[in-house]
Protein backbone atom coordinates (compact mmCIF):
# COMPACT_ATOMS: atom_id res chain seq x y z
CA UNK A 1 0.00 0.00 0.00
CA UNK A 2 1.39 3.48 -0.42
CA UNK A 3 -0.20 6.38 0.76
CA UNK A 4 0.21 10.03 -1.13
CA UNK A 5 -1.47 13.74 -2.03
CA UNK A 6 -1.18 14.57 -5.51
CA UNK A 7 -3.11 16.66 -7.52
CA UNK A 8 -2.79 17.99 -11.34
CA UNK A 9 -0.55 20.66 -10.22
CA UNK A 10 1.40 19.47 -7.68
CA UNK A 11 2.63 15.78 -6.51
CA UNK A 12 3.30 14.78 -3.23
CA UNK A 13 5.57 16.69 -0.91
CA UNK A 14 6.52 13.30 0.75
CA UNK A 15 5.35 9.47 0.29
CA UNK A 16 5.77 6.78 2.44
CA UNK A 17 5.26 2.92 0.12
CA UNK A 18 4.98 -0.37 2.42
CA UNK A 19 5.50 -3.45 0.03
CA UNK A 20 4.11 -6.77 2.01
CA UNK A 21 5.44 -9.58 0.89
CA UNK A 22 2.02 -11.17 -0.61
CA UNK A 23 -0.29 -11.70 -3.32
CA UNK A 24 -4.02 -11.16 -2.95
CA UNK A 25 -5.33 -10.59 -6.36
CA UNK A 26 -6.41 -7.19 -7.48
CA UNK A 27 -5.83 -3.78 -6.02
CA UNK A 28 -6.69 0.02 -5.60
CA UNK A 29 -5.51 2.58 -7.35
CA UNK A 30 -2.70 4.83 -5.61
CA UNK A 31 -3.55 7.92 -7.53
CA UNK A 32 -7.00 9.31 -9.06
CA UNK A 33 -7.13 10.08 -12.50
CA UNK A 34 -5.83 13.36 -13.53
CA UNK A 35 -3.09 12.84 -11.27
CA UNK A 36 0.20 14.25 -12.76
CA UNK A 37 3.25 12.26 -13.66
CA UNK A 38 6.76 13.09 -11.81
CA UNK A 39 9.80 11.44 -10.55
CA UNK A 40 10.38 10.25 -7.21
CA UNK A 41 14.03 10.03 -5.01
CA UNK A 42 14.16 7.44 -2.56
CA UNK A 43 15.00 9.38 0.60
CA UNK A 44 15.01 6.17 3.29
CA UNK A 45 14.61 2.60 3.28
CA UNK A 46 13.57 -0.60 5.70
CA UNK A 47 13.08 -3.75 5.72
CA UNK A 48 10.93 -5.55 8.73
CA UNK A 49 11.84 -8.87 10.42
CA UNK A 50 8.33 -10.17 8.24
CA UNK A 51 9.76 -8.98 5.10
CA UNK A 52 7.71 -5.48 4.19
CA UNK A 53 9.51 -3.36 2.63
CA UNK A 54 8.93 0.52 3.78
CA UNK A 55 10.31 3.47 1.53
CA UNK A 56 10.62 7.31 1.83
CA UNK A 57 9.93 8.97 -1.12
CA UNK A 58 10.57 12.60 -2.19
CA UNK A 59 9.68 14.59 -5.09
CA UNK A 60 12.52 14.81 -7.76
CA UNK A 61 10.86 16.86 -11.07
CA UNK A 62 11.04 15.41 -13.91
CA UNK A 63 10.31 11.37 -14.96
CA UNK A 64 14.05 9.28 -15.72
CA UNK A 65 14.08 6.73 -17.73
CA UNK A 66 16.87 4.19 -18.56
CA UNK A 67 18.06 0.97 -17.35
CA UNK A 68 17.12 -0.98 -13.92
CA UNK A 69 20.53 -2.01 -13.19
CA UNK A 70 21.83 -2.32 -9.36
CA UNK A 71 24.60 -0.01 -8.35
């Protein structure tokens, strides 16, 4: 689940995304329509003794695009 504010003008100032570590068939939306695209910097990361994943993100302007390789 990840919990944001975005609107068409403006994303989200900060967003927090908890990954569980299941499958459960279909979802919810994260943003309404209309919401408008930008990029997102990972700002802090953890990972619980169950496995869930919990990310800070933080605005960062414009959408990247290139290659998913590890550092």
């Amino acid at each position: 689940m990840m919990s944001a504010c975005a609107t068409r003008r403006r994303g989200p100032s900060a967003a927090a995304a908890w990954v569980f570590p299941l499958v459960i068939g279909s979802g919810k939306r994260l943003f309404s329509d209309g919401t408008f695209p930008s990029g997102l910097k990972l700002v802090d990361s953890k990972v619980s003794s169950t496995g869930v994943l919990m990310g800070t993100y933080e605005p960062a302007g414009e959408i990247v695009t290139g290659p998913f390789a590890l550092d």
